[in-house]
C-alpha atoms as a PDB file:
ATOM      1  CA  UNK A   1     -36.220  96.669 202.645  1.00  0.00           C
ATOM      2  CA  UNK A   2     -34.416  93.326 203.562  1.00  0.00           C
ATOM      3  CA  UNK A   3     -36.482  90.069 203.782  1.00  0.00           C
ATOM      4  CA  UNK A   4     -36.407  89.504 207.625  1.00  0.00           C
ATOM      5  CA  UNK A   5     -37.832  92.901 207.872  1.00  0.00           C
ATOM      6  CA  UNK A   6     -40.666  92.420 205.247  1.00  0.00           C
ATOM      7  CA  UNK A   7     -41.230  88.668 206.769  1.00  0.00           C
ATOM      8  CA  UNK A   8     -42.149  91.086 210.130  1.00  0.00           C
ATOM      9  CA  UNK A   9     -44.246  93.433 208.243  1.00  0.00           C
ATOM     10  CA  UNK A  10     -46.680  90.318 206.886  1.00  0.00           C
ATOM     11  CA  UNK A  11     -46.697  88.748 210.059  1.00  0.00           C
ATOM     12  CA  UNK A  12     -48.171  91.806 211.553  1.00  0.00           C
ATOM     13  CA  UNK A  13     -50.494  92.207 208.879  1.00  0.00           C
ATOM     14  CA  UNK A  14     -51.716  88.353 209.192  1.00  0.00           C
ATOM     15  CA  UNK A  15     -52.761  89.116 212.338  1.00  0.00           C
ATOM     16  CA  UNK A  16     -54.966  92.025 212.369  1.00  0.00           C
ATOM     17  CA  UNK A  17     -58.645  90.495 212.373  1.00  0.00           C
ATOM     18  CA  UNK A  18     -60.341  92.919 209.539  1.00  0.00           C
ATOM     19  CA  UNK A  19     -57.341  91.446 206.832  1.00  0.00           C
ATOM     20  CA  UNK A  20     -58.999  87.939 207.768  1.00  0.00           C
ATOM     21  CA  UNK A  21     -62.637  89.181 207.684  1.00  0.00           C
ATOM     22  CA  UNK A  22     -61.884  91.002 204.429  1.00  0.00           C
ATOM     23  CA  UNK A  23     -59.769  88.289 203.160  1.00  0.00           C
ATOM     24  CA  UNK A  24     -57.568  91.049 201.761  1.00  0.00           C
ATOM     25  CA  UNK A  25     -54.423  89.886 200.143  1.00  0.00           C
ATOM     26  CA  UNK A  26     -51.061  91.914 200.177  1.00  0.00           C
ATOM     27  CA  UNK A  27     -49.721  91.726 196.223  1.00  0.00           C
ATOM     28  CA  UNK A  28     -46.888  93.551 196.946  1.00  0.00           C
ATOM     29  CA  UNK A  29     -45.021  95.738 199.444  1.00  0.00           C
ATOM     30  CA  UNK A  30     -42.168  98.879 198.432  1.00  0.00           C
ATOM     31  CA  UNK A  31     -40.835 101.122 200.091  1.00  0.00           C
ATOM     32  CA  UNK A  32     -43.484 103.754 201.115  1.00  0.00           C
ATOM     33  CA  UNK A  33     -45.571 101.183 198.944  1.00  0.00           C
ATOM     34  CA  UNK A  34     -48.264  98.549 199.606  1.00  0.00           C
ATOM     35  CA  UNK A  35     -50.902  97.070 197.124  1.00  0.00           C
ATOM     36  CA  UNK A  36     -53.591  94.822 198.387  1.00  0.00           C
ATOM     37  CA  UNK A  37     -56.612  93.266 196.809  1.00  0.00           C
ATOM     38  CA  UNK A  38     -60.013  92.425 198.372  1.00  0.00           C
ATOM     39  CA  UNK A  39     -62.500  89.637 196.542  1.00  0.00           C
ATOM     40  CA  UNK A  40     -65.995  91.276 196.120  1.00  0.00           C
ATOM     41  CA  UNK A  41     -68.355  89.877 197.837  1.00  0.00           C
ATOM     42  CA  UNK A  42     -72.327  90.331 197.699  1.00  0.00           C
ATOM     43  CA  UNK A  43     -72.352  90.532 201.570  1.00  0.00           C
ATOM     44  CA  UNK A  44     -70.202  93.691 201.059  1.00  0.00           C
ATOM     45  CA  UNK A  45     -72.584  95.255 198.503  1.00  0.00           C
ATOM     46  CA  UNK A  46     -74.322  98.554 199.463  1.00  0.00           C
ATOM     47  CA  UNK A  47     -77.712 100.368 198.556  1.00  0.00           C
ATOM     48  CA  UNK A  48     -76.619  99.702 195.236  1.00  0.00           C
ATOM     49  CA  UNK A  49     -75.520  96.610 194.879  1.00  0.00           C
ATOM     50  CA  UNK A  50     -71.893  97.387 194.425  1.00  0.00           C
ATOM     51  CA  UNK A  51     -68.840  97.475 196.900  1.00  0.00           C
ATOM     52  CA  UNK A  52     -69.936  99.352 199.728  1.00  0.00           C
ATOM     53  CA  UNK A  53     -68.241 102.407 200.053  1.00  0.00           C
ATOM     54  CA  UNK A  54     -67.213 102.714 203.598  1.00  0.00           C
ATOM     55  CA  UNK A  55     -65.485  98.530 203.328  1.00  0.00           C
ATOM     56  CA  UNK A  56     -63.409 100.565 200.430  1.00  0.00           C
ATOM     57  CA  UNK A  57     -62.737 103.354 202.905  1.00  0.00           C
ATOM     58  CA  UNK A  58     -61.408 100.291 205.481  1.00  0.00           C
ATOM     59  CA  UNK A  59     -59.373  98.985 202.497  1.00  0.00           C
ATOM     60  CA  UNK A  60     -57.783 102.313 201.815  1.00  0.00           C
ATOM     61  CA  UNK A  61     -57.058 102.850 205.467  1.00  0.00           C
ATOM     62  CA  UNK A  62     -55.573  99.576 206.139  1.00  0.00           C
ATOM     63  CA  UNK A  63     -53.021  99.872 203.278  1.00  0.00           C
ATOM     64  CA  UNK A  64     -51.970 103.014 204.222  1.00  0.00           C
ATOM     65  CA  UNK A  65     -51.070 101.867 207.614  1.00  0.00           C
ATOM     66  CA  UNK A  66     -49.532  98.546 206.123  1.00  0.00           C
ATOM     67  CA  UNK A  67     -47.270 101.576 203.020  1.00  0.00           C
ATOM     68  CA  UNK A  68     -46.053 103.457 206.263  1.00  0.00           C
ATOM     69  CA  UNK A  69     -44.858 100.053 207.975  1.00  0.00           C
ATOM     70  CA  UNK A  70     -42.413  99.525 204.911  1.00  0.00           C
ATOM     71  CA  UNK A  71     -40.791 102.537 206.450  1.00  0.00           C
ATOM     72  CA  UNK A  72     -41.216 102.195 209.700  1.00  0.00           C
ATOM     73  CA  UNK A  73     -40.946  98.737 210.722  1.00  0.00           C
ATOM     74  CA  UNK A  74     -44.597  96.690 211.548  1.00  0.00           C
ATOM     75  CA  UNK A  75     -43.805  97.563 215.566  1.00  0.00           C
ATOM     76  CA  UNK A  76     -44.767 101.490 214.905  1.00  0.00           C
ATOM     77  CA  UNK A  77     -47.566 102.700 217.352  1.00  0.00           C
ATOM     78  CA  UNK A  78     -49.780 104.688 215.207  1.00  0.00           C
ATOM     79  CA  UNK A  79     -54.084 105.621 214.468  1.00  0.00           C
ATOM     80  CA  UNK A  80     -55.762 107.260 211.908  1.00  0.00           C
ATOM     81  CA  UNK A  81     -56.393 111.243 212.457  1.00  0.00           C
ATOM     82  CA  UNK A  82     -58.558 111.482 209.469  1.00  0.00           C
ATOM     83  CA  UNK A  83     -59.575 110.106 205.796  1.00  0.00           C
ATOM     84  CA  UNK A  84     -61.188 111.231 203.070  1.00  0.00           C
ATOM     85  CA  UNK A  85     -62.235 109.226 199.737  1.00  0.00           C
ATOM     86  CA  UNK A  86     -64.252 109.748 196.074  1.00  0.00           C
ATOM     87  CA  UNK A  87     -65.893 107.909 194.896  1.00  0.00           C
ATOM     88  CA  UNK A  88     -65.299 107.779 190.739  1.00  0.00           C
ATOM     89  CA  UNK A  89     -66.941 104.918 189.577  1.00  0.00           C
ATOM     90  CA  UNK A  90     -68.917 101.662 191.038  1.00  0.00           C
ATOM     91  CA  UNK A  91     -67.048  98.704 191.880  1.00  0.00           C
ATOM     92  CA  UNK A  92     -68.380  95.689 190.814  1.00  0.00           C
ATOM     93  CA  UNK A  93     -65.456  93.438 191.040  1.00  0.00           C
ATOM     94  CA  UNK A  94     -62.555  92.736 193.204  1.00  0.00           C
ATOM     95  CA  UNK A  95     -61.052  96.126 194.303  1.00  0.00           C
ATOM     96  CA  UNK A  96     -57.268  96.401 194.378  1.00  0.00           C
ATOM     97  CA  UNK A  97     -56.163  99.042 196.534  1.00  0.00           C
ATOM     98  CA  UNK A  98     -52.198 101.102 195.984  1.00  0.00           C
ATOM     99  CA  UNK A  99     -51.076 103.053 198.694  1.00  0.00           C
ATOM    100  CA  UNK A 100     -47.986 105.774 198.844  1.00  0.00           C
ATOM    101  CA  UNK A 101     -47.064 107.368 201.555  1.00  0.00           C
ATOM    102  CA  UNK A 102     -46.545 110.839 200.897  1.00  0.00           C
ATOM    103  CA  UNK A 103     -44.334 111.973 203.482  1.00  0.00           C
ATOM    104  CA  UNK A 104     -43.306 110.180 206.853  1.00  0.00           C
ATOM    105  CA  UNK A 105     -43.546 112.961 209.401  1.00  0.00           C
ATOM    106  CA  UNK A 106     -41.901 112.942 212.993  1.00  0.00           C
ATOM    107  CA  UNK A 107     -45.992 113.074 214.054  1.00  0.00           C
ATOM    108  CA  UNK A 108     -47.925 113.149 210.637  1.00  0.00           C
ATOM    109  CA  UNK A 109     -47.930 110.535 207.970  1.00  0.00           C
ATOM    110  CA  UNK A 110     -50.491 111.638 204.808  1.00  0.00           C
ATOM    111  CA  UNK A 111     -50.743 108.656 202.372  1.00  0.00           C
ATOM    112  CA  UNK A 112     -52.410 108.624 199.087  1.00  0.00           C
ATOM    113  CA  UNK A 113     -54.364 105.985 197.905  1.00  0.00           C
ATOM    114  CA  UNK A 114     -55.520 104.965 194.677  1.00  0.00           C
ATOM    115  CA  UNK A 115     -58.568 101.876 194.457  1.00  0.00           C
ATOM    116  CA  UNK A 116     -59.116  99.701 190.822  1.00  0.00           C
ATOM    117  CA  UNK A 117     -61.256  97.405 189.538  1.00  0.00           C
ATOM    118  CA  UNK A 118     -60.377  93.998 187.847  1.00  0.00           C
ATOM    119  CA  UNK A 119     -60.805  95.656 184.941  1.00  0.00           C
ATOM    120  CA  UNK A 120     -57.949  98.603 185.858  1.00  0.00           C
ATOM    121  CA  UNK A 121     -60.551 100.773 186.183  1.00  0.00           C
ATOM    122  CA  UNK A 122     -59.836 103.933 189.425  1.00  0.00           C
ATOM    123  CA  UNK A 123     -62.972 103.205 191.243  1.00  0.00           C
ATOM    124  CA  UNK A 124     -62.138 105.975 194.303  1.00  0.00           C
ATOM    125  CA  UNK A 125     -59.274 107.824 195.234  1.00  0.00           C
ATOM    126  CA  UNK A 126     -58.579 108.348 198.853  1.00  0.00           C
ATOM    127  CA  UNK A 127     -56.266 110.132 201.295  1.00  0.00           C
ATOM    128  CA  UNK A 128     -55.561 108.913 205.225  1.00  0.00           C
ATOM    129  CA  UNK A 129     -53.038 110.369 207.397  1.00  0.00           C
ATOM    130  CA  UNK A 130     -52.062 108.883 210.312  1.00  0.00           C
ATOM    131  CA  UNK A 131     -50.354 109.804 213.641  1.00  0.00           C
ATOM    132  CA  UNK A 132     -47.161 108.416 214.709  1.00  0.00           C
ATOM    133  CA  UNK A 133     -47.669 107.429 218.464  1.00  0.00           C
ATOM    134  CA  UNK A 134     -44.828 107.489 221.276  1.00  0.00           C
ATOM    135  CA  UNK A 135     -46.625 104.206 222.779  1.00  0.00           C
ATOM    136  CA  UNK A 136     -49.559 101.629 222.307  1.00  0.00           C
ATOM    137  CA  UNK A 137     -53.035 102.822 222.990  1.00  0.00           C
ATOM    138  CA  UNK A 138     -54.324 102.079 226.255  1.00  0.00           C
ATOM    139  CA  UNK A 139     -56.790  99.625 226.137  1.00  0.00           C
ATOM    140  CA  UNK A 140     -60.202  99.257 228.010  1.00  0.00           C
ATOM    141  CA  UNK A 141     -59.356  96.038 229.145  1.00  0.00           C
ATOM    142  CA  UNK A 142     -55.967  97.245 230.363  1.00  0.00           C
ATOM    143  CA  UNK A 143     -53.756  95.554 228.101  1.00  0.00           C
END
């Protein structure tokens, strides 16, 4: 991946408003490849006081779509069809999130997604696949 195109890729990451509300961080980007990490906050504590399992689901999802940019370029028109996660252990710390896309379909794109603890510990597993789109989403506001 050259540098003007992975300059592209974090400047369309930088602007998507859940990256700032998360403050998640993008460690590093591959090909097919993104890692991320996400401080713990208590504000994103569940039921259980630890890292509420559907903000890990939005971490997982957002670094699979960020993994499918490396290949595609950050200009790709794509959503989510579905995701599914476990949960393996509680997260109690930062969570640092590895993503791999596992194939880059004409229409499908399943990517695999691993999620750690500071301590290196897998926390959840996850898989989201999203849909390639010919154009952006119609809005509701018409943009």
């Amino acid at each position: 991946m050259d540098e003007r195109t992975l300059q592209a890729i974090y400047a369309r990451v930088q602007r998507i408003p859940i990256v700032d509300t998360l403050q998640l961080t993008i460690d590093e980007f591959g090909p097919g490849f993104c890692k991320g990490t996400v401080p713990r906050k208590r504000c994103y504590d569940g039921v259980y006081e630890s890292f509420h399992g559907g903000l890990l689901m939005t971490v997982a999802d957002s670094l699979a779509c960020f993994a499918i940019f490396t290949q595609t370029g950050p200009d790709e028109h794509m959503t989510t069809t579905d995701m599914n996660i476990r949960f393996l252990a509680p997260c109690l710390t930062d969570v640092t999130a590895v993503a791999r896309v596992i194939k880059l379909g004409r229409t499908l794109c399943p990517v695999a997604v691993e999620l750690f603890d500071a301590a290196g510990t897998l926390v959840a597993v996850a898989q989201v696949t999203y849909m390639r789109l010919p154009r952006a989403p119609r809005h509701a506001n018409g943009a």
